[in-house]
PDB file of N, CA and C in Angstrom:
ATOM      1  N   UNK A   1      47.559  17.006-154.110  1.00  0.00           N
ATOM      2  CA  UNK A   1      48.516  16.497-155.069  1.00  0.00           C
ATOM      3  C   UNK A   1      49.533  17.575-155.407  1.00  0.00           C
ATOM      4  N   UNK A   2      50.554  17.039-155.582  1.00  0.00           N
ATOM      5  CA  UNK A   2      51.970  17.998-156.236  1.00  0.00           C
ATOM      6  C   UNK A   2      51.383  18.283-157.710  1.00  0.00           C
ATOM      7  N   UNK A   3      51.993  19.396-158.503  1.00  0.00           N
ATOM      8  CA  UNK A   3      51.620  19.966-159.437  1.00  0.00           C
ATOM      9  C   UNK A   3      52.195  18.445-160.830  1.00  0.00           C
ATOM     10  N   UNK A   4      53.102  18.122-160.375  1.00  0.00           N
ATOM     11  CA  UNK A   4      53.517  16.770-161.342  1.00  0.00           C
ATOM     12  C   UNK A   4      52.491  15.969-161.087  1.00  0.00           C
ATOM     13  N   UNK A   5      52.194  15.406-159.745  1.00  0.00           N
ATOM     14  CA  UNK A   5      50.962  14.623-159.447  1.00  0.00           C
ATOM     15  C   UNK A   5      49.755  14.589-160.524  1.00  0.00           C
ATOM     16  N   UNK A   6      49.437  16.100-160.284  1.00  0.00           N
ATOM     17  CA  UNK A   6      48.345  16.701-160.891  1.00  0.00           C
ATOM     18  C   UNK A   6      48.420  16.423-162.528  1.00  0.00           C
ATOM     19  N   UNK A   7      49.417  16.688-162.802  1.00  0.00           N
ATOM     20  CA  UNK A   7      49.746  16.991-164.523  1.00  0.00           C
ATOM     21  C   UNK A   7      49.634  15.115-164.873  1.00  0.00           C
ATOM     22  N   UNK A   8      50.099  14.424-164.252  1.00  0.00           N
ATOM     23  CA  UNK A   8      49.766  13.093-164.424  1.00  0.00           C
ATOM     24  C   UNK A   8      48.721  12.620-164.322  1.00  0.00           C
ATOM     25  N   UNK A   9      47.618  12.703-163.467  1.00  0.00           N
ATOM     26  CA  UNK A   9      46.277  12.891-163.461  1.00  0.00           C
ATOM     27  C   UNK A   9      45.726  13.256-164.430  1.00  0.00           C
ATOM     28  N   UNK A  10      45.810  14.411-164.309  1.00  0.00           N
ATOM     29  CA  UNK A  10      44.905  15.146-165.575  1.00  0.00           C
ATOM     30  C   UNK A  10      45.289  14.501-167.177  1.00  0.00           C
ATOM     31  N   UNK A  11      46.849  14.299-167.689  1.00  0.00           N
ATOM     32  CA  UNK A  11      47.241  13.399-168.706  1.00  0.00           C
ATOM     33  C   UNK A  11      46.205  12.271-168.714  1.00  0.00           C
ATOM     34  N   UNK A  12      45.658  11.310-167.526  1.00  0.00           N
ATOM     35  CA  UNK A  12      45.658   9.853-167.760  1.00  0.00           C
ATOM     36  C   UNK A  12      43.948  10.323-167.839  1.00  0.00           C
ATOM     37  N   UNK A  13      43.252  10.469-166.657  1.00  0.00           N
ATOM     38  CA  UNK A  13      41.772  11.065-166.621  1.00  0.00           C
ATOM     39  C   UNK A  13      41.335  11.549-168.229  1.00  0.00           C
ATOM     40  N   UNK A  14      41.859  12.499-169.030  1.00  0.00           N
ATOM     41  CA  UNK A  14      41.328  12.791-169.938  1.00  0.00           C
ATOM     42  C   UNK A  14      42.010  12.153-171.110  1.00  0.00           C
ATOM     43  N   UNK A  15      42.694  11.350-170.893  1.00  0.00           N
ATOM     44  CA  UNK A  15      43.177  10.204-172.083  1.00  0.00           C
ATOM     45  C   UNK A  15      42.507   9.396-172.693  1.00  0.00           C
ATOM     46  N   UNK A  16      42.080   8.891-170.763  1.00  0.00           N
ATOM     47  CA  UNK A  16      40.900   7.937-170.820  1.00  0.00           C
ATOM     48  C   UNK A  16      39.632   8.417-171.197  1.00  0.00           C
ATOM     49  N   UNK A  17      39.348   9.498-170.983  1.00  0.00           N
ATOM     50  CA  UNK A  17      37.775   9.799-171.706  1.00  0.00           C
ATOM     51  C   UNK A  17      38.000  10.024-172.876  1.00  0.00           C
ATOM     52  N   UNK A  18      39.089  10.528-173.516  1.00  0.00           N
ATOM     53  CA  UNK A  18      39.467  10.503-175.431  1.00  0.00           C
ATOM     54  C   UNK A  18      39.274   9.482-176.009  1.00  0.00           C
ATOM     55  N   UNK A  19      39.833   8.020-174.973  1.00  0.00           N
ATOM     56  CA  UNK A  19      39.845   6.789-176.427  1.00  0.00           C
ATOM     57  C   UNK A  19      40.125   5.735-174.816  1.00  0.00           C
ATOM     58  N   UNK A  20      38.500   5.068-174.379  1.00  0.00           N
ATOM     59  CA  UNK A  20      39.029   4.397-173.209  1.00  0.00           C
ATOM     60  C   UNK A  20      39.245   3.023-173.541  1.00  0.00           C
ATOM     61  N   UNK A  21      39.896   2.849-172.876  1.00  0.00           N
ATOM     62  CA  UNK A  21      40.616   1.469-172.517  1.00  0.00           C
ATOM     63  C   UNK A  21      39.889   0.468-171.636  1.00  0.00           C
ATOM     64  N   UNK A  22      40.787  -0.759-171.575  1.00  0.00           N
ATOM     65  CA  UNK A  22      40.010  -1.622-170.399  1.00  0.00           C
ATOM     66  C   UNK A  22      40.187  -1.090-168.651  1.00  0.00           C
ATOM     67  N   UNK A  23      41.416   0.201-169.035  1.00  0.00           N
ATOM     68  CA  UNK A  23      41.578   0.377-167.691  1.00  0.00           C
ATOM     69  C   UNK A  23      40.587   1.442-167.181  1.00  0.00           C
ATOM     70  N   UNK A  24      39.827   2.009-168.382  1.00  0.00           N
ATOM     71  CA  UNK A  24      38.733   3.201-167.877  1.00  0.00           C
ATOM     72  C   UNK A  24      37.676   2.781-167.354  1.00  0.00           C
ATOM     73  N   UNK A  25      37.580   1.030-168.288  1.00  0.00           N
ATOM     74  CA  UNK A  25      36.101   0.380-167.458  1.00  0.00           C
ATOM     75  C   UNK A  25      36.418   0.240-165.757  1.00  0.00           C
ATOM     76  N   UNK A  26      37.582  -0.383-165.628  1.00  0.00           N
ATOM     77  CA  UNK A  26      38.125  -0.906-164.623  1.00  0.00           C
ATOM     78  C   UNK A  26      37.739   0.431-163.127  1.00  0.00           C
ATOM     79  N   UNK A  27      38.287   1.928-163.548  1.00  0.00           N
ATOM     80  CA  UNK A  27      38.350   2.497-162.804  1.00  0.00           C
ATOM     81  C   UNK A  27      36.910   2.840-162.640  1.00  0.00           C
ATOM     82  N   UNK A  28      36.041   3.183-163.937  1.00  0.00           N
ATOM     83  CA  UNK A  28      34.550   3.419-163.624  1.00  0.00           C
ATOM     84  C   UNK A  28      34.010   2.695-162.933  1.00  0.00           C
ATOM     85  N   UNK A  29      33.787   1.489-163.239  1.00  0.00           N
ATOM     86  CA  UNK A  29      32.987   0.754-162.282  1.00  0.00           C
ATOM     87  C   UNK A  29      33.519   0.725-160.717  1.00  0.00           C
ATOM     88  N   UNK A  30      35.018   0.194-160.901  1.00  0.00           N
ATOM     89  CA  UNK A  30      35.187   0.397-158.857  1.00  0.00           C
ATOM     90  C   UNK A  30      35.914   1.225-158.451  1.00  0.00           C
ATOM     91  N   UNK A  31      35.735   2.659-159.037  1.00  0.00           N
ATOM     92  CA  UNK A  31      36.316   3.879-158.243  1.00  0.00           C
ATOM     93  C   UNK A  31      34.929   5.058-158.294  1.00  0.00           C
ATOM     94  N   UNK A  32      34.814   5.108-159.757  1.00  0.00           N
ATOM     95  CA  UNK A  32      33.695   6.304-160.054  1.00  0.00           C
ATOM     96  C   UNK A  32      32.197   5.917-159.871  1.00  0.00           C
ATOM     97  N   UNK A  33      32.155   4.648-160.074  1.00  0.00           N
ATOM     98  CA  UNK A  33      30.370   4.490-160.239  1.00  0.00           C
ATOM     99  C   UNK A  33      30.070   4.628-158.302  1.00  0.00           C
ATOM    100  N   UNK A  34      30.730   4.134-157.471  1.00  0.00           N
ATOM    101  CA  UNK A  34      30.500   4.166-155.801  1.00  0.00           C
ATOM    102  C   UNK A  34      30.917   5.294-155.542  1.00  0.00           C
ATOM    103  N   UNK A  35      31.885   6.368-156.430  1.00  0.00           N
ATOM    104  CA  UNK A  35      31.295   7.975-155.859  1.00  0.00           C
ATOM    105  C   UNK A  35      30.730   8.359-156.125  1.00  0.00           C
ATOM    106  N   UNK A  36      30.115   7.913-157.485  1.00  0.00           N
ATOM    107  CA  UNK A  36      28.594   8.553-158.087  1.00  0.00           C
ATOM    108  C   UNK A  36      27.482   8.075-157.410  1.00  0.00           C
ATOM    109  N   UNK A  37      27.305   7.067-157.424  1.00  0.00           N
ATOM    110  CA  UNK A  37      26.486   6.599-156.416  1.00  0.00           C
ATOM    111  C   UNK A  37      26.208   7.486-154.925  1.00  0.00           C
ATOM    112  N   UNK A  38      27.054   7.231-154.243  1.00  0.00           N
ATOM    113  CA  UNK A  38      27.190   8.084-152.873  1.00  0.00           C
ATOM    114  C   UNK A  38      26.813   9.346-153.090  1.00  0.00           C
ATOM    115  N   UNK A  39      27.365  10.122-154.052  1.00  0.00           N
ATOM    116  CA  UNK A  39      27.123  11.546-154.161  1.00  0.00           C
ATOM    117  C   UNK A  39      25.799  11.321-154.470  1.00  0.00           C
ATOM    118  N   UNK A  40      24.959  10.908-155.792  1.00  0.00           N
ATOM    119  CA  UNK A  40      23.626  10.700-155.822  1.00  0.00           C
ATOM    120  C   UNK A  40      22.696  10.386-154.757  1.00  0.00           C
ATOM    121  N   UNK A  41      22.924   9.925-153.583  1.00  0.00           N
ATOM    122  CA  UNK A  41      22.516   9.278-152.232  1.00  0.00           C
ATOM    123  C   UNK A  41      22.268  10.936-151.632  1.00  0.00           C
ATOM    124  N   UNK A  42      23.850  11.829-151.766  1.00  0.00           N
ATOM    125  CA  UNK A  42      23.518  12.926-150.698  1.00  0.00           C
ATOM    126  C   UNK A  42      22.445  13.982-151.108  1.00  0.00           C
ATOM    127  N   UNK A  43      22.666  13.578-152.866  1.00  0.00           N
ATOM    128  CA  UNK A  43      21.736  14.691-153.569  1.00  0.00           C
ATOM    129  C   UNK A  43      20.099  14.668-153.082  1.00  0.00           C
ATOM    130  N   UNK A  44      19.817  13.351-153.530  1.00  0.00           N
ATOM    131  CA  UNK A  44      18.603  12.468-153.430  1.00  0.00           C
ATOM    132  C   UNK A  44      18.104  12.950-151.599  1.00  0.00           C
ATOM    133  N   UNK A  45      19.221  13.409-150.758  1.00  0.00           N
ATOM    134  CA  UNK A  45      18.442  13.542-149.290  1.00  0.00           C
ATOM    135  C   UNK A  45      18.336  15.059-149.063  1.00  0.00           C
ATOM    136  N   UNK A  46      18.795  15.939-150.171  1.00  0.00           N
ATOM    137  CA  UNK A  46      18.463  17.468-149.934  1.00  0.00           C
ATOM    138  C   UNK A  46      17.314  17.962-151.362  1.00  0.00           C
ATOM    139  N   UNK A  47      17.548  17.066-152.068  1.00  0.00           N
ATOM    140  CA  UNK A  47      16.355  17.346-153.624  1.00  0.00           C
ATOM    141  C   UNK A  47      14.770  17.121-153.037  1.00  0.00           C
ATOM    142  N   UNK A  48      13.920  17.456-153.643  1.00  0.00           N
ATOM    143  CA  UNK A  48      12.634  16.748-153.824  1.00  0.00           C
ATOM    144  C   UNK A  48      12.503  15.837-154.398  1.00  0.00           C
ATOM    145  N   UNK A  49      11.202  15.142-153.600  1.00  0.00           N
ATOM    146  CA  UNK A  49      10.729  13.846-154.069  1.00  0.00           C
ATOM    147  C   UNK A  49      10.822  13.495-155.610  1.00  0.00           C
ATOM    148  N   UNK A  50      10.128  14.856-156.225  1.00  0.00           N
ATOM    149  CA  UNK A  50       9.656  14.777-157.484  1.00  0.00           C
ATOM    150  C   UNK A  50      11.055  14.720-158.572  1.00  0.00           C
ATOM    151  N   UNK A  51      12.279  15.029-157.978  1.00  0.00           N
ATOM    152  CA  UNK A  51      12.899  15.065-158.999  1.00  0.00           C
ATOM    153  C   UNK A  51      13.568  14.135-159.431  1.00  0.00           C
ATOM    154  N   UNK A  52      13.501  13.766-160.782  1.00  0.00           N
ATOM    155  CA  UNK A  52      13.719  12.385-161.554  1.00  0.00           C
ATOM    156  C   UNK A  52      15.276  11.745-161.632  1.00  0.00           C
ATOM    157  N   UNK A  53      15.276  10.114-161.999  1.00  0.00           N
ATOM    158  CA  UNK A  53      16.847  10.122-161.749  1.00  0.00           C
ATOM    159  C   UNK A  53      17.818  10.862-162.998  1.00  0.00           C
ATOM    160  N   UNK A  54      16.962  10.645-163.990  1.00  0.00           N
ATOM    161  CA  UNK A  54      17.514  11.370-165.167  1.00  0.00           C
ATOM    162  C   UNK A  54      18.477  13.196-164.641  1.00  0.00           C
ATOM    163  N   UNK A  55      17.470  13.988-164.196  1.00  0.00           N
ATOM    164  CA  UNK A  55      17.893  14.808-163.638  1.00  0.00           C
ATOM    165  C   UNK A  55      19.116  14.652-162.422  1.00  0.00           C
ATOM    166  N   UNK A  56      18.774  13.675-161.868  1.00  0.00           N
ATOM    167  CA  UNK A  56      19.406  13.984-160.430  1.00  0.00           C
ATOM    168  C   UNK A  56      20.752  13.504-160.931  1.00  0.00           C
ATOM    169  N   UNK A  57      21.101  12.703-162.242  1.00  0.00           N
ATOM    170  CA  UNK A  57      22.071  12.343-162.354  1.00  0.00           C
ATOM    171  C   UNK A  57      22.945  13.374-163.235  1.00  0.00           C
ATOM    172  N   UNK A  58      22.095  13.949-163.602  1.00  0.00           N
ATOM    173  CA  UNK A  58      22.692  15.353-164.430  1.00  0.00           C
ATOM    174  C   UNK A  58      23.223  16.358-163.697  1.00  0.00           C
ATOM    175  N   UNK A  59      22.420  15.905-162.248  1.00  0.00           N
ATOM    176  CA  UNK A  59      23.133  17.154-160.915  1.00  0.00           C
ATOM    177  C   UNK A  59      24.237  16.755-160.518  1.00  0.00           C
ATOM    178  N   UNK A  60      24.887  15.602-160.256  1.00  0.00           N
ATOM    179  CA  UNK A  60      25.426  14.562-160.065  1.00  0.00           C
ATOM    180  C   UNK A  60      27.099  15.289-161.031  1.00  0.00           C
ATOM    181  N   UNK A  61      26.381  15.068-162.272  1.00  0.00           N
ATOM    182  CA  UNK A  61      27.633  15.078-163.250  1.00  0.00           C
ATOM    183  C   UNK A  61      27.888  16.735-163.241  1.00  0.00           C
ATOM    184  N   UNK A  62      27.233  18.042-163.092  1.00  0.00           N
ATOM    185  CA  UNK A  62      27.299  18.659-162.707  1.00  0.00           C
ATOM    186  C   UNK A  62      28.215  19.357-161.732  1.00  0.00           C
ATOM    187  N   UNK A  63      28.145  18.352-160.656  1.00  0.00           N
ATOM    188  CA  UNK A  63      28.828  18.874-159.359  1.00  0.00           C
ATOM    189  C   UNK A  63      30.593  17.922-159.603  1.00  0.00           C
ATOM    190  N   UNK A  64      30.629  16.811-160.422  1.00  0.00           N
ATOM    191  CA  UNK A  64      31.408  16.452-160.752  1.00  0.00           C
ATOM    192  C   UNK A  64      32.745  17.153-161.724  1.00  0.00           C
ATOM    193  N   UNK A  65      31.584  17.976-162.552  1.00  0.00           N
ATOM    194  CA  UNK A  65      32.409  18.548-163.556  1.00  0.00           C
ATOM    195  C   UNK A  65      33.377  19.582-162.604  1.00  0.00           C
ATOM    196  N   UNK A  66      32.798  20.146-162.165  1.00  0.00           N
ATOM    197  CA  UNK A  66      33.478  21.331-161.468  1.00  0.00           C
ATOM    198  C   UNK A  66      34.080  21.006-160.563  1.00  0.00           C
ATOM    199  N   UNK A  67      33.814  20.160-159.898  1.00  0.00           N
ATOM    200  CA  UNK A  67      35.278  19.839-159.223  1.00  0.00           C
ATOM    201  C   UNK A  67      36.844  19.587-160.183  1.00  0.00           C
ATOM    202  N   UNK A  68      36.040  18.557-161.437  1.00  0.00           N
ATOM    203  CA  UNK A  68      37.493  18.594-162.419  1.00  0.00           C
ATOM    204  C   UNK A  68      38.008  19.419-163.164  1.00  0.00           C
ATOM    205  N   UNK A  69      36.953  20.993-163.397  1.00  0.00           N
ATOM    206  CA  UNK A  69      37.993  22.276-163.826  1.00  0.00           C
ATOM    207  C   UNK A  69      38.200  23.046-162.948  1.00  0.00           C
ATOM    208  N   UNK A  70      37.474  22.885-161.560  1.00  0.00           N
ATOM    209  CA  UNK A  70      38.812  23.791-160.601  1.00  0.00           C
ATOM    210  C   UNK A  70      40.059  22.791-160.369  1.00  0.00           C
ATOM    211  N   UNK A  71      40.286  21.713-160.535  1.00  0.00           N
ATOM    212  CA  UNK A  71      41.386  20.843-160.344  1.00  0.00           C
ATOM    213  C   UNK A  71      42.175  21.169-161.570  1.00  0.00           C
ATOM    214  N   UNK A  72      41.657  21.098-162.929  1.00  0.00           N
ATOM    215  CA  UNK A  72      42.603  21.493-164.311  1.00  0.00           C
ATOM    216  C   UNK A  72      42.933  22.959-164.290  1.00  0.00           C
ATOM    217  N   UNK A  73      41.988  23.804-163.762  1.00  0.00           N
ATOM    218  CA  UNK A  73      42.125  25.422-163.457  1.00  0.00           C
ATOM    219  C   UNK A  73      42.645  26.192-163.004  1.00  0.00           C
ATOM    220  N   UNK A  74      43.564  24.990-162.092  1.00  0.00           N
ATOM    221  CA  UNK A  74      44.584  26.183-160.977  1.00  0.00           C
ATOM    222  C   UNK A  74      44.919  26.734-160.954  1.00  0.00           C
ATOM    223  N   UNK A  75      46.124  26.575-162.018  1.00  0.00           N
ATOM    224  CA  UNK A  75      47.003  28.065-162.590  1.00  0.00           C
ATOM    225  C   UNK A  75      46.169  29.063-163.225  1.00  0.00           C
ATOM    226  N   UNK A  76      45.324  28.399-163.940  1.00  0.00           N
ATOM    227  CA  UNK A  76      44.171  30.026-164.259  1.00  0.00           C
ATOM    228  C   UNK A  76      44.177  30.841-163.023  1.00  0.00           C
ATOM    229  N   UNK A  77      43.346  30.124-162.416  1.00  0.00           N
ATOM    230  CA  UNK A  77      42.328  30.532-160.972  1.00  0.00           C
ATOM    231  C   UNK A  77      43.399  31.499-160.185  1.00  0.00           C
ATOM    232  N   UNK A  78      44.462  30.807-160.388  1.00  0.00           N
ATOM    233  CA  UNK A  78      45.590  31.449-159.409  1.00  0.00           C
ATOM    234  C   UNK A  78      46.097  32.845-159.511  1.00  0.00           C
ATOM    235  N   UNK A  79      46.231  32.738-161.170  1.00  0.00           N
ATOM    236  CA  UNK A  79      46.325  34.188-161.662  1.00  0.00           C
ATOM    237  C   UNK A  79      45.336  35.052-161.652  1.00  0.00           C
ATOM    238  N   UNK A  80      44.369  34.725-161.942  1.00  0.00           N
ATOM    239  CA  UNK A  80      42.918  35.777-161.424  1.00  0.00           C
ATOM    240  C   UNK A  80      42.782  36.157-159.889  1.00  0.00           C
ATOM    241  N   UNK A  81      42.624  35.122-159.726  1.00  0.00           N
ATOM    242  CA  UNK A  81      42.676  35.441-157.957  1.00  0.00           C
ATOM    243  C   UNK A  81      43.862  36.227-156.851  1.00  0.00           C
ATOM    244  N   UNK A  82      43.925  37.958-156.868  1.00  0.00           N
ATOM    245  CA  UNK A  82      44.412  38.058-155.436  1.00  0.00           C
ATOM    246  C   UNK A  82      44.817  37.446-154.565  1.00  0.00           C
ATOM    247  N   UNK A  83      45.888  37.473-153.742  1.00  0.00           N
ATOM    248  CA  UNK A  83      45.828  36.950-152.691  1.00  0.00           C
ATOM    249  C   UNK A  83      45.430  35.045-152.518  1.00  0.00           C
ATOM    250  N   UNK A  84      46.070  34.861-153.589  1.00  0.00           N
ATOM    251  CA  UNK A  84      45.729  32.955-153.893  1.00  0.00           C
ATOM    252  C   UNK A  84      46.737  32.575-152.433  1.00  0.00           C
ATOM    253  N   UNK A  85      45.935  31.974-151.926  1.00  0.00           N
ATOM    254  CA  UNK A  85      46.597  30.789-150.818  1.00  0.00           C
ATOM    255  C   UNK A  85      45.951  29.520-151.017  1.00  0.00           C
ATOM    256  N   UNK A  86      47.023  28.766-151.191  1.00  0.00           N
ATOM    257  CA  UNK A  86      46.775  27.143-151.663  1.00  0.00           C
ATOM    258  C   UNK A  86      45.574  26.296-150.797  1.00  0.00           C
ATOM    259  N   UNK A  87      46.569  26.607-149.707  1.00  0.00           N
ATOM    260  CA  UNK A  87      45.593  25.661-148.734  1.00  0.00           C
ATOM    261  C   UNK A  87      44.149  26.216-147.706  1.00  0.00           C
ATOM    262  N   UNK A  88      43.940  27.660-147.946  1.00  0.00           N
ATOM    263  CA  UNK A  88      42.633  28.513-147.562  1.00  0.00           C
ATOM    264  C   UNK A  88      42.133  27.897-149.052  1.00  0.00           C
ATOM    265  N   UNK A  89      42.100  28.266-150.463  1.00  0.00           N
ATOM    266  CA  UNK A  89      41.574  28.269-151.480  1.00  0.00           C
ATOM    267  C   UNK A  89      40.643  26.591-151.435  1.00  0.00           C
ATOM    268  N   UNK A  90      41.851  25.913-151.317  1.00  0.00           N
ATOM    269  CA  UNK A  90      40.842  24.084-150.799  1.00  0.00           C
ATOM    270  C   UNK A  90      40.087  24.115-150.219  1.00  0.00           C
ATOM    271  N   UNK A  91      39.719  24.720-149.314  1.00  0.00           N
ATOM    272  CA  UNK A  91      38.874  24.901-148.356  1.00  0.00           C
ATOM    273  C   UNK A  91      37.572  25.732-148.719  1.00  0.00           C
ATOM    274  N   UNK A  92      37.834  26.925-149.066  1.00  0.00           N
ATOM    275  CA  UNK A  92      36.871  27.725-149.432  1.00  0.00           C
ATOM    276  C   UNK A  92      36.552  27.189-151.026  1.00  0.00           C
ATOM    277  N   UNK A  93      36.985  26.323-151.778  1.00  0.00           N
ATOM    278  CA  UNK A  93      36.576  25.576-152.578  1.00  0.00           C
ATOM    279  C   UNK A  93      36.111  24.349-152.451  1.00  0.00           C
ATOM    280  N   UNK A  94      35.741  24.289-151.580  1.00  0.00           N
ATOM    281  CA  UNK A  94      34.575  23.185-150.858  1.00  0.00           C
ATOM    282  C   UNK A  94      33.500  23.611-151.120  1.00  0.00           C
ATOM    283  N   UNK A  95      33.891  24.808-149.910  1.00  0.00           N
ATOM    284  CA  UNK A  95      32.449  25.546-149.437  1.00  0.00           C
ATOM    285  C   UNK A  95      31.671  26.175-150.722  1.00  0.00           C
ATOM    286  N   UNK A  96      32.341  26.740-151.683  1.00  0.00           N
ATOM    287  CA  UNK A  96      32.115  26.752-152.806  1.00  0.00           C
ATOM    288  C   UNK A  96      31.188  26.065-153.910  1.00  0.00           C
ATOM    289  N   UNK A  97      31.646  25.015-153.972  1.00  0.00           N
ATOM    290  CA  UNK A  97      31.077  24.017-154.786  1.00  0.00           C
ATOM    291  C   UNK A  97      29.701  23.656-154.489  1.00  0.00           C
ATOM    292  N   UNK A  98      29.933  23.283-152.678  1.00  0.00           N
ATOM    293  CA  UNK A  98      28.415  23.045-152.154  1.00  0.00           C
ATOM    294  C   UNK A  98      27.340  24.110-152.115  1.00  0.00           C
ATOM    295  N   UNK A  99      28.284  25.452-151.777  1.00  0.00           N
ATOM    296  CA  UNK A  99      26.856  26.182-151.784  1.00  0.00           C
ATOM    297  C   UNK A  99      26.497  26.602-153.638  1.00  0.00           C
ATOM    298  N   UNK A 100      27.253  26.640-153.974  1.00  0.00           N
ATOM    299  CA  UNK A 100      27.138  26.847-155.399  1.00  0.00           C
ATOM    300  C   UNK A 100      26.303  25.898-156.601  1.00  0.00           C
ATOM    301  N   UNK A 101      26.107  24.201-156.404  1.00  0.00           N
ATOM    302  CA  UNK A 101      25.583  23.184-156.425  1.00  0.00           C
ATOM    303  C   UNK A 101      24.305  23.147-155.885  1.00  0.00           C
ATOM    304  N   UNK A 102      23.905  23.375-154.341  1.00  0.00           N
ATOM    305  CA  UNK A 102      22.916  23.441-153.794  1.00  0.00           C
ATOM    306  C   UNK A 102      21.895  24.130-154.368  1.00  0.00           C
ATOM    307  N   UNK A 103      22.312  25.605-154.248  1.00  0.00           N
ATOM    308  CA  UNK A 103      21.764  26.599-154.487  1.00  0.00           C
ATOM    309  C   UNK A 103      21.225  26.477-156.668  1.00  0.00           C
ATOM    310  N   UNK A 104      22.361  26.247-157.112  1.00  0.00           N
ATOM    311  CA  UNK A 104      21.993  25.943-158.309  1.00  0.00           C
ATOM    312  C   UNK A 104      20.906  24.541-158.597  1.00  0.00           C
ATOM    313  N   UNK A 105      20.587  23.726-157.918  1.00  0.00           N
ATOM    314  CA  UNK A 105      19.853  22.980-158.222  1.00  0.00           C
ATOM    315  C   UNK A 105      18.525  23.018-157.738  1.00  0.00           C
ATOM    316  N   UNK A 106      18.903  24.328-156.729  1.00  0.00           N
ATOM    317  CA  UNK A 106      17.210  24.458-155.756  1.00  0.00           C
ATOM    318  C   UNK A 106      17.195  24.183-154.235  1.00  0.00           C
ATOM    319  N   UNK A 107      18.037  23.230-154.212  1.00  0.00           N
ATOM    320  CA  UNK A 107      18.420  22.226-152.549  1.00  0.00           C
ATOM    321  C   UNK A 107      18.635  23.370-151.846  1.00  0.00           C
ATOM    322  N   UNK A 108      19.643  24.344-151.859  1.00  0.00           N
ATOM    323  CA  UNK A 108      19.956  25.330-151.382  1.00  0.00           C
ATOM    324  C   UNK A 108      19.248  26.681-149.984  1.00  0.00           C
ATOM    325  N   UNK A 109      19.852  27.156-149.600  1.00  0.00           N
ATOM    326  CA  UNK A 109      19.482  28.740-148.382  1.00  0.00           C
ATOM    327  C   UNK A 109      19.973  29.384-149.706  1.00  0.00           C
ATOM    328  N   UNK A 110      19.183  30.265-149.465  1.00  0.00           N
ATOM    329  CA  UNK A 110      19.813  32.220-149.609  1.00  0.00           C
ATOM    330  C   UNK A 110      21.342  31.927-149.059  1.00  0.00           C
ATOM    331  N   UNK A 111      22.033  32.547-150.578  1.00  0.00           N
ATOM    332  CA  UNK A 111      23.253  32.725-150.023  1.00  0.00           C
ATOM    333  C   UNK A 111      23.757  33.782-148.997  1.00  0.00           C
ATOM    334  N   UNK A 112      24.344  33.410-148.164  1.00  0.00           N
ATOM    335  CA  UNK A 112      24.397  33.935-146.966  1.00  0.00           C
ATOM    336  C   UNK A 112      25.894  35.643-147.316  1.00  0.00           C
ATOM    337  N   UNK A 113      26.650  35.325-148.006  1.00  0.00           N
ATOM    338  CA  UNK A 113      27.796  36.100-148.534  1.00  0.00           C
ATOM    339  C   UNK A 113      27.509  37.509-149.444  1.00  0.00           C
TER     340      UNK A 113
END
């Protein structure tokens, strides 16, 4: 997304979690609940048996969150970060998240870095 893109996003996304509307049901149920879902599916095939949905959905919202403050974070991130390149940073903020998620929930290798 363009940085206007973004700023429009982020406006409407956290509008809607301030005071939602009929359009927040609208998007939860047929945008967010089938990526939650799915993501819960990939969790559920690297977790143990034993771990409950209560939890797994807490891993879930977890791995969610952080995707939406490195998305609100940029310009932070950007200024902290050396050597910021846009389109390496997407990337290695993948890799990021997953091994960072994994590893934080247990699913995880020894980080290899």
């Amino acid at each position: 997304m363009s940085d206007d893109e973004r700023m429009r996003h982020h406006k409407l996304i956290f509008g809607e979690f301030a005071q939602p509307t009929q359009a927040f049901e609208l998007v939860a149920d047929q945008v967010l609940k089938p990526l939650f879902t799915s993501l819960m599916a990939d969790l559920r095939a690297v977790m143990p048996d034993t771990t409950g949905d209560k939890q797994m959905a807490l891993n879930a919202f977890s791995i969610l969150a952080m995707v939406l403050y490195f998305n609100l974070a940029r310009p932070l991130i950007a200024r902290f970060l050396d050597g910021y390149d846009e389109g390496d940073f997407k990337n290695r903020l993948v890799e990021h998240i997953v091994e960072f998620s994994l590893n934080g929930i247990g699913a995880g290798k020894e980080e290899v870095r």
